[in-house]
N, C-alpha and C. Protein backbone atom coordinates (compact mmCIF):
# COMPACT_ATOMS: atom_id res chain seq x y z
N UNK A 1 -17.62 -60.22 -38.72
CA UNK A 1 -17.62 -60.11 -37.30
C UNK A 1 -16.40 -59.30 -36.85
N UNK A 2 -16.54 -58.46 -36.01
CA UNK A 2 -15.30 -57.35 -35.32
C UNK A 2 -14.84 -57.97 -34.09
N UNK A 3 -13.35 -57.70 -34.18
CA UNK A 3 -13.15 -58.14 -32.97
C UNK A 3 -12.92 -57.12 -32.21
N UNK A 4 -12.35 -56.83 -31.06
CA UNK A 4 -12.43 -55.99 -30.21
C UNK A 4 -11.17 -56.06 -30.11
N UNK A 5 -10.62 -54.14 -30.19
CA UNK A 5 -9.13 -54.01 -30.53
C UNK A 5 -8.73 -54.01 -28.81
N UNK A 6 -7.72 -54.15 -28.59
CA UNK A 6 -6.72 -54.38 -27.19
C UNK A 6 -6.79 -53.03 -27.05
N UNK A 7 -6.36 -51.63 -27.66
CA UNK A 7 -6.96 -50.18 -27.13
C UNK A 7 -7.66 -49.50 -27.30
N UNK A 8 -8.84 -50.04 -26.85
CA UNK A 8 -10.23 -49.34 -27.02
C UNK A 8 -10.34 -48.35 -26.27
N UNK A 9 -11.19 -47.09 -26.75
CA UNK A 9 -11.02 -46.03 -26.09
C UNK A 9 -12.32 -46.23 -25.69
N UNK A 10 -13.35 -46.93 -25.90
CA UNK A 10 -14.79 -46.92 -26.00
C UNK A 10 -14.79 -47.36 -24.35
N UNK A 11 -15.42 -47.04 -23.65
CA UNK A 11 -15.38 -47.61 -21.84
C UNK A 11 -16.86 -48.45 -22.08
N UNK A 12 -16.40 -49.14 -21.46
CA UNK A 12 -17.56 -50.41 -21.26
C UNK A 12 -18.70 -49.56 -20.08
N UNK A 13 -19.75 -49.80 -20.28
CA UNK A 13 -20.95 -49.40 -19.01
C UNK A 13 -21.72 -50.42 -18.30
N UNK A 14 -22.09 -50.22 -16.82
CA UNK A 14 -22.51 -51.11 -16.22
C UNK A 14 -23.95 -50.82 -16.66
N UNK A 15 -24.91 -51.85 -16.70
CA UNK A 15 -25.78 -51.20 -16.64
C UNK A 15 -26.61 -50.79 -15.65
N UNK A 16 -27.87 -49.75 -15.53
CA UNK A 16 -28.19 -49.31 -14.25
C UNK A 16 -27.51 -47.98 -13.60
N UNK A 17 -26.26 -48.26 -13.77
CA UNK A 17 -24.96 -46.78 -13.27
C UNK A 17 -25.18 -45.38 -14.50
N UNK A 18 -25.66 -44.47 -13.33
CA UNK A 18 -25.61 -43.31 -14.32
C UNK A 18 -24.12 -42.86 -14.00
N UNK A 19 -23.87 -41.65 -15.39
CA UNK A 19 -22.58 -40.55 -15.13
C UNK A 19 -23.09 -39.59 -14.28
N UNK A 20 -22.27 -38.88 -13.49
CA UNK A 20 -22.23 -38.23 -13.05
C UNK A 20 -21.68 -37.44 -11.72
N UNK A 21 -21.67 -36.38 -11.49
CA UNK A 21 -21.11 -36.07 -10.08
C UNK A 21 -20.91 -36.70 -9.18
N UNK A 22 -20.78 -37.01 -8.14
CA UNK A 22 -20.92 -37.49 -6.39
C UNK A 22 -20.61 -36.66 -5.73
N UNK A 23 -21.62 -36.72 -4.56
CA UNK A 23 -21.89 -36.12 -3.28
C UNK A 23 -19.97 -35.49 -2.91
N UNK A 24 -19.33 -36.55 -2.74
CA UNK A 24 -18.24 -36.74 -2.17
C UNK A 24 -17.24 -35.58 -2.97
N UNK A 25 -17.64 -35.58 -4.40
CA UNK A 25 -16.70 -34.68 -5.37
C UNK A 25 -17.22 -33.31 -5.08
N UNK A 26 -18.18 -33.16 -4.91
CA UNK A 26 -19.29 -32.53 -4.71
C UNK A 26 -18.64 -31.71 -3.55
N UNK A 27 -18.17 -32.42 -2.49
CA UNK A 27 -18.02 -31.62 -0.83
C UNK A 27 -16.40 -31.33 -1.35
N UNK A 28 -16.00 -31.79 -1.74
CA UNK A 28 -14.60 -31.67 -1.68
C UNK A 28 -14.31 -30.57 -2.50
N UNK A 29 -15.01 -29.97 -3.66
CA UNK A 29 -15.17 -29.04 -4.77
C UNK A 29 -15.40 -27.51 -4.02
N UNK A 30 -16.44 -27.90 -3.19
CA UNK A 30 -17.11 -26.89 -1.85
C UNK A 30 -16.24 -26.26 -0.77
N UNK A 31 -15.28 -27.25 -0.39
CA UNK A 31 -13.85 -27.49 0.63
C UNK A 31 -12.99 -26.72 0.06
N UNK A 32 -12.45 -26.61 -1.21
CA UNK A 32 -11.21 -26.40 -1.88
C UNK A 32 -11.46 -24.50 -2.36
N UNK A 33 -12.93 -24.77 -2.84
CA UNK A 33 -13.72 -23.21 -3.23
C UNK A 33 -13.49 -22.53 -1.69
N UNK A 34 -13.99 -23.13 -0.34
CA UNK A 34 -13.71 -22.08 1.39
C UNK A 34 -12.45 -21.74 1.08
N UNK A 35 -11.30 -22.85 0.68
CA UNK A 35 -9.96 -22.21 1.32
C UNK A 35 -9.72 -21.19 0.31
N UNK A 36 -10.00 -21.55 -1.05
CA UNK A 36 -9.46 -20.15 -1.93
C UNK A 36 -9.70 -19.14 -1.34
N UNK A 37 -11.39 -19.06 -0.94
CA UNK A 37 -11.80 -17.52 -0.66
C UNK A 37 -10.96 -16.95 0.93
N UNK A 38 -10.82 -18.49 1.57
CA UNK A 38 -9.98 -17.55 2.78
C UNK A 38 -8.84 -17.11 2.73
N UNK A 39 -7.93 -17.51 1.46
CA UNK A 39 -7.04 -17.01 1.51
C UNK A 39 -6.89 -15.57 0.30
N UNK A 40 -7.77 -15.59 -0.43
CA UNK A 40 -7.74 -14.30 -1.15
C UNK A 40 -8.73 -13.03 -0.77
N UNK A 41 -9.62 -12.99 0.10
CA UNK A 41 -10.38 -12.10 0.53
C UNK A 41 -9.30 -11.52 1.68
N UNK A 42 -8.45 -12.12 2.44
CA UNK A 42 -7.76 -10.74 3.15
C UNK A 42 -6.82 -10.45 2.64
N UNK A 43 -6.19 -10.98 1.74
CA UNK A 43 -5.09 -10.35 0.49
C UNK A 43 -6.10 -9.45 -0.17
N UNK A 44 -7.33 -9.43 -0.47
CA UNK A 44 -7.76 -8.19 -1.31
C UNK A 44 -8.02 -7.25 -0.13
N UNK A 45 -8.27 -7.37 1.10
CA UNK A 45 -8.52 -6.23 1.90
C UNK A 45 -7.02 -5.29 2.75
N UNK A 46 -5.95 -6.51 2.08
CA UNK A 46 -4.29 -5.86 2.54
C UNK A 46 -4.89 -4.65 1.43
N UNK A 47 -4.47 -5.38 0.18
CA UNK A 47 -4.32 -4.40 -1.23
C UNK A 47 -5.11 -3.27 -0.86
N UNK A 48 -6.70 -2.94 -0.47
CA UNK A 48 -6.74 -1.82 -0.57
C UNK A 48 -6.66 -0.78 0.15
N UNK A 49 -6.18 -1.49 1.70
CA UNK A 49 -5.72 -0.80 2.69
C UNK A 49 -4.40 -0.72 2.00
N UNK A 50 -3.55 -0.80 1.64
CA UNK A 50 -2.45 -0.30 0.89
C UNK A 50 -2.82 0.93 0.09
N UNK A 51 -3.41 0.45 -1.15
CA UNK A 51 -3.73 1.47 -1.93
C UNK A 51 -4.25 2.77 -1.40
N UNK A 52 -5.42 2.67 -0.10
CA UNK A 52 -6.06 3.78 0.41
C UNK A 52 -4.58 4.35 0.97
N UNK A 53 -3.85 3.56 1.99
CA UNK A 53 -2.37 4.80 2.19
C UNK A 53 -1.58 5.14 1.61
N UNK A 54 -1.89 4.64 0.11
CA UNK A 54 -0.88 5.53 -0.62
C UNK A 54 -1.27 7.30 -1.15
N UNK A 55 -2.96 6.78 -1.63
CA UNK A 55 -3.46 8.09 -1.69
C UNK A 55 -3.42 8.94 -1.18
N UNK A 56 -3.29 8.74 0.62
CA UNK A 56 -3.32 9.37 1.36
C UNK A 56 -2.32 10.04 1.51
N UNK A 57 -1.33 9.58 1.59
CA UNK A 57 0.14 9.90 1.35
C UNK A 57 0.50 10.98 0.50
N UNK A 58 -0.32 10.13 -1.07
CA UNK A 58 -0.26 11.06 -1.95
C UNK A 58 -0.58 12.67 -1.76
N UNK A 59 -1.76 12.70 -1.11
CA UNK A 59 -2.57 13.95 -0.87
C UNK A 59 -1.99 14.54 -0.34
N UNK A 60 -1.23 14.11 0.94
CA UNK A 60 -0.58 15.02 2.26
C UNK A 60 0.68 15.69 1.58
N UNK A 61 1.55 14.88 0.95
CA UNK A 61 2.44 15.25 0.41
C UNK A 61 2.05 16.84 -0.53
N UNK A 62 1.05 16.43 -1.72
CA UNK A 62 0.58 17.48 -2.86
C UNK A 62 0.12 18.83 -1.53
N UNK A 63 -0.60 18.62 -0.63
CA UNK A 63 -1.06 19.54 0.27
C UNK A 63 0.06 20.46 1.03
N UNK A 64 1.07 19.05 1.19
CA UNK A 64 2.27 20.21 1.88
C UNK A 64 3.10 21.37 0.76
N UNK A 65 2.88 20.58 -0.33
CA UNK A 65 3.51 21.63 -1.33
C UNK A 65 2.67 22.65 -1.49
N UNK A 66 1.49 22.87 -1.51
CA UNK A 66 0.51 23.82 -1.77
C UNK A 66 0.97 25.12 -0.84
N UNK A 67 0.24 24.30 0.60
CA UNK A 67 1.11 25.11 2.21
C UNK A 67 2.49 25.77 1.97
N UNK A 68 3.68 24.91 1.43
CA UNK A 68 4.81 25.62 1.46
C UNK A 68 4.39 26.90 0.48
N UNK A 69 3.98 26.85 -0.68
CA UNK A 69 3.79 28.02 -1.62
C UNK A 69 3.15 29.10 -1.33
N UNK A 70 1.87 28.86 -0.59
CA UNK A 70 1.26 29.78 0.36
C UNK A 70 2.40 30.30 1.33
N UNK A 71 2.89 29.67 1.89
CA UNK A 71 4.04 29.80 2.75
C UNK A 71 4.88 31.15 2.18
N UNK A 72 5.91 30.42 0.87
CA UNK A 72 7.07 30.95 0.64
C UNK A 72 6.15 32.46 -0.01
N UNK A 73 4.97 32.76 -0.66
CA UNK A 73 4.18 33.70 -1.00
C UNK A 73 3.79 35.23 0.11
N UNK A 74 4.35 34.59 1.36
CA UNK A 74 3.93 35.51 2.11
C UNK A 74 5.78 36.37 2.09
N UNK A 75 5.34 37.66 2.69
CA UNK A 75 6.52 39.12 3.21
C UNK A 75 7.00 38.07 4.11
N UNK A 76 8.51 38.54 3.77
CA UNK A 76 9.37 37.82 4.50
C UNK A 76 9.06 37.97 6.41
N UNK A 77 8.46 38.94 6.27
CA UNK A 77 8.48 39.07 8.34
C UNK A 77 7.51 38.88 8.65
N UNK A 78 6.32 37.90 7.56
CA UNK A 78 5.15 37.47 8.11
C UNK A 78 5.27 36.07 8.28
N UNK A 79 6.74 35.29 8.00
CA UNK A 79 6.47 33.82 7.74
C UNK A 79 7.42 33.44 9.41
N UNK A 80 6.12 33.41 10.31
CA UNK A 80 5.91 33.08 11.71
C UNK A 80 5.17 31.19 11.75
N UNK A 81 5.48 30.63 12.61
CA UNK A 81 4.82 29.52 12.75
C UNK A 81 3.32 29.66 13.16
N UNK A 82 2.82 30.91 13.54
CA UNK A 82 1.46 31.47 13.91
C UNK A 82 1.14 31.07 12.61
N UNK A 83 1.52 32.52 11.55
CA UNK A 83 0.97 32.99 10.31
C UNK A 83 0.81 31.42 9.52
N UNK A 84 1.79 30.84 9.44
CA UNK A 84 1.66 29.37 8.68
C UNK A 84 0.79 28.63 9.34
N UNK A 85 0.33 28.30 10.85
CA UNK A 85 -0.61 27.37 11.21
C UNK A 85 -2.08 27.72 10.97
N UNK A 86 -2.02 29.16 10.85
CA UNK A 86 -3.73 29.81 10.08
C UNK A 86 -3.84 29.55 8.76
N UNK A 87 -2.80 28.79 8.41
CA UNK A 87 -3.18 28.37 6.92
C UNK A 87 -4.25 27.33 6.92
N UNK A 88 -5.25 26.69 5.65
CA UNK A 88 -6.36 25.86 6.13
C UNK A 88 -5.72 25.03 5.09
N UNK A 89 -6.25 23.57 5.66
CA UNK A 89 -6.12 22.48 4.05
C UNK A 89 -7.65 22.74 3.46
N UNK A 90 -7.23 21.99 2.14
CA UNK A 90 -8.44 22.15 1.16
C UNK A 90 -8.98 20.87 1.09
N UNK A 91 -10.11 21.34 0.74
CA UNK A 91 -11.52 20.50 1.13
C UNK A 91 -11.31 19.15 0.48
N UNK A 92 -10.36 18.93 -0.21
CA UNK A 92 -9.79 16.96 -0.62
C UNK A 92 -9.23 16.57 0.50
N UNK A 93 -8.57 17.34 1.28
CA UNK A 93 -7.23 17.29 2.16
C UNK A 93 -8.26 16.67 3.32
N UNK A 94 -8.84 17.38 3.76
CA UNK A 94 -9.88 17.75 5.09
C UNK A 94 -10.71 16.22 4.87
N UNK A 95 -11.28 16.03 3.46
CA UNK A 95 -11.67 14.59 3.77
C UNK A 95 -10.88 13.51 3.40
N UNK A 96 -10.02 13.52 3.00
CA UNK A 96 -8.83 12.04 2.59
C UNK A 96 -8.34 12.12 4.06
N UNK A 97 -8.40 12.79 4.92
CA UNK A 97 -7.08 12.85 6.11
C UNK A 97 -7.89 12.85 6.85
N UNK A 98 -8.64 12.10 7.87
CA UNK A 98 -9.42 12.25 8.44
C UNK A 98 -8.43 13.22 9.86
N UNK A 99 -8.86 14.03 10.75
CA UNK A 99 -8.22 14.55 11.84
C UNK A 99 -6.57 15.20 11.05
N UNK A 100 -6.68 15.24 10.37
CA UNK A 100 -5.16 16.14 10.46
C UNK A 100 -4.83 17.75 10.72
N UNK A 101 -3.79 17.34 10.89
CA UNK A 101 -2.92 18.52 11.69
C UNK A 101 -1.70 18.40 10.93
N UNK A 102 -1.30 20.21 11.08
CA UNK A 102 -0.52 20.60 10.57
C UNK A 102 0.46 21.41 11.63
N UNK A 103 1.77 20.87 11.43
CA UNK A 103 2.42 21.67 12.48
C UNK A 103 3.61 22.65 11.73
N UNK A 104 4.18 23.60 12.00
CA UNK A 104 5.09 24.19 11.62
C UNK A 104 6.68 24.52 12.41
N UNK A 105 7.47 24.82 11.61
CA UNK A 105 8.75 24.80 12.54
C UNK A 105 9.55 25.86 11.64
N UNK A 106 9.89 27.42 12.39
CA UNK A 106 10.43 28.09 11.30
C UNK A 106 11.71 28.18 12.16
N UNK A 107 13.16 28.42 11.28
CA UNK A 107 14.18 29.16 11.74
C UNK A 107 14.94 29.38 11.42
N UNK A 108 15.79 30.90 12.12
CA UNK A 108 16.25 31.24 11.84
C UNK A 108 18.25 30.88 11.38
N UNK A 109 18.47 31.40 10.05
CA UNK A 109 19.55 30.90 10.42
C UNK A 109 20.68 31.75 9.20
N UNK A 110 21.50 33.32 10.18
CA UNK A 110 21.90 34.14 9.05
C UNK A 110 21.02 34.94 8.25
N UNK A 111 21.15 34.91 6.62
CA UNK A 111 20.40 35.43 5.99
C UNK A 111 19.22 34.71 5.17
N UNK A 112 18.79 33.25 5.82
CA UNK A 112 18.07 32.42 5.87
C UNK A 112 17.07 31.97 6.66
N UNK A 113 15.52 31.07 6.27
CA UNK A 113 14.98 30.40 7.08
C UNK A 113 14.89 29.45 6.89
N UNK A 114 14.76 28.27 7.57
CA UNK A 114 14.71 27.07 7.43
C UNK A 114 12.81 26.66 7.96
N UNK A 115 11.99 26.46 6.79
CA UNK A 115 10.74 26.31 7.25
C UNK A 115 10.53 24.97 7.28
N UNK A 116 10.18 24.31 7.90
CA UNK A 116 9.64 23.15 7.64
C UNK A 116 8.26 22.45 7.78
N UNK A 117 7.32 21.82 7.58
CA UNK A 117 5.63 22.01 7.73
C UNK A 117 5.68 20.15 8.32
N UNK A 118 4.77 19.59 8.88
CA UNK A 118 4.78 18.45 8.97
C UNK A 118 2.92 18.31 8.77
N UNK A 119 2.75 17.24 8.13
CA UNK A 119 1.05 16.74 8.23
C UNK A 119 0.62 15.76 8.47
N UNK A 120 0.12 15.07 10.10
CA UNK A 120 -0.21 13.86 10.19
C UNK A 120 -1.51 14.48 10.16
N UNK A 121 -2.31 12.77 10.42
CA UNK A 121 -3.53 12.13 10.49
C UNK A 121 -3.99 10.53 10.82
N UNK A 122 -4.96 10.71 11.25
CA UNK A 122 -5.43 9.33 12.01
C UNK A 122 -6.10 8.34 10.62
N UNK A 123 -5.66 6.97 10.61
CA UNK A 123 -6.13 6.68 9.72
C UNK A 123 -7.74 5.92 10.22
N UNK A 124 -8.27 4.77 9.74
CA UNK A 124 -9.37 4.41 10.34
C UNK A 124 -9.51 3.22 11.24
N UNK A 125 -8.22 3.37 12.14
CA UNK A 125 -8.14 2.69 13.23
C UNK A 125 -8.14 3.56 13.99
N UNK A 126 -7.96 5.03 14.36
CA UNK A 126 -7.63 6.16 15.01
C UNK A 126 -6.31 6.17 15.37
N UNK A 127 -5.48 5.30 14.56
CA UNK A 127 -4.05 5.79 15.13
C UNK A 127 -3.69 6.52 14.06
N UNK A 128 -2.95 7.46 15.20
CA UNK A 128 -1.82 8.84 14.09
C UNK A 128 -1.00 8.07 13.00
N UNK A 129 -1.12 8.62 11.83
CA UNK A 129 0.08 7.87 10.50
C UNK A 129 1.21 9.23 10.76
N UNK A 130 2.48 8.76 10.66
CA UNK A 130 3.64 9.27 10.41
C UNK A 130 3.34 10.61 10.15
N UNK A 131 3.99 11.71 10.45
CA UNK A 131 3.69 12.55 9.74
C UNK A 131 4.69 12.56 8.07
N UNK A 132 4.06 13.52 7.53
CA UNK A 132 4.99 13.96 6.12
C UNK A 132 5.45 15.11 6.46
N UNK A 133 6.44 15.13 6.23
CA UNK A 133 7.46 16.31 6.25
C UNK A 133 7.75 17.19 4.69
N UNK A 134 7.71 18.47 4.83
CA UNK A 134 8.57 19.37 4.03
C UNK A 134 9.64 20.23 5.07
N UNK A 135 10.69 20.53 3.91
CA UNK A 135 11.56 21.44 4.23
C UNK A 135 11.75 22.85 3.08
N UNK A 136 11.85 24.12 3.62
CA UNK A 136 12.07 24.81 2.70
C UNK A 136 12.66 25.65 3.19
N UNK A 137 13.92 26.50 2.48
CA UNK A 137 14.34 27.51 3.08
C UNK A 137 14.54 28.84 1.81
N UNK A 138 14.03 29.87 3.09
CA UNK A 138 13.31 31.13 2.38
C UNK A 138 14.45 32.09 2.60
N UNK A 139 14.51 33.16 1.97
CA UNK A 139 15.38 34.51 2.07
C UNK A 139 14.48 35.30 3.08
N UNK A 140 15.49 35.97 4.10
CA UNK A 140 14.74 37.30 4.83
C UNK A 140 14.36 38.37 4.10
């Protein structure tokens, strides 16, 4: 005959009582799953509104260098803020940037110019982002 040790791991059962879930574990499982998602679905929509302005950034920046080279490429007595604003962006530029503009600022100074290009754009709220700035200075 066995006796029954003092730490039994074996759990006694009622009978009639199944295992299993409850309703109650059940809602509370459901409860805990809402708040995760409310709190990580607009942390993933920060992140890629982040990420999208960095690209953007990225682009304007690579674009202003392009512009300056076009720029510094032209006869010294053609590099007018006219001649530089007929410059066009390229067709990545035109769609990563929605509305941008390019402004120019040349001057004179001695046997120097001081060019500088700026490139904003509206992001998809329609407000203007910062512009990006270059500076370059050219020989007459």
């Amino acid at each position: 005959m066995k006796t029954p040790h003092r730490f039994s791991t074996h759990r006694s059962r009622r009978p009639g009582r199944r295992r299993g879930v409850t309703l109650i574990e059940m809602t509370i499982c459901a409860i805990l799953f809402g708040v995760a998602l409310s709190v990580v679905v607009p942390m993933l929509r920060a992140i890629q509104r982040s990420a999208r302005m960095n690209e953007q950034h990225r682009i304007a920046t690579a674009e202003l260098a392009a512009l300056m080279e076009q720029t510094a490429a032209l006869p010294a007595g053609e590099v007018t803020e006219e001649k530089i604003a007929a410059l066009k962006l390229s067709a990545v530029a035109g769609h990563s940037l929605p509305d941008a503009t390019v402004t120019a600022d040349v001057e004179e100074a001695d046997s120097l110019r001081r060019v500088t290009l700026a490139l904003s754009w509206q992001n998809e709220s329609g407000v203007t982002h910062p512009p990006v700035r270059l500076t370059a200075w050219l020989t007459k």
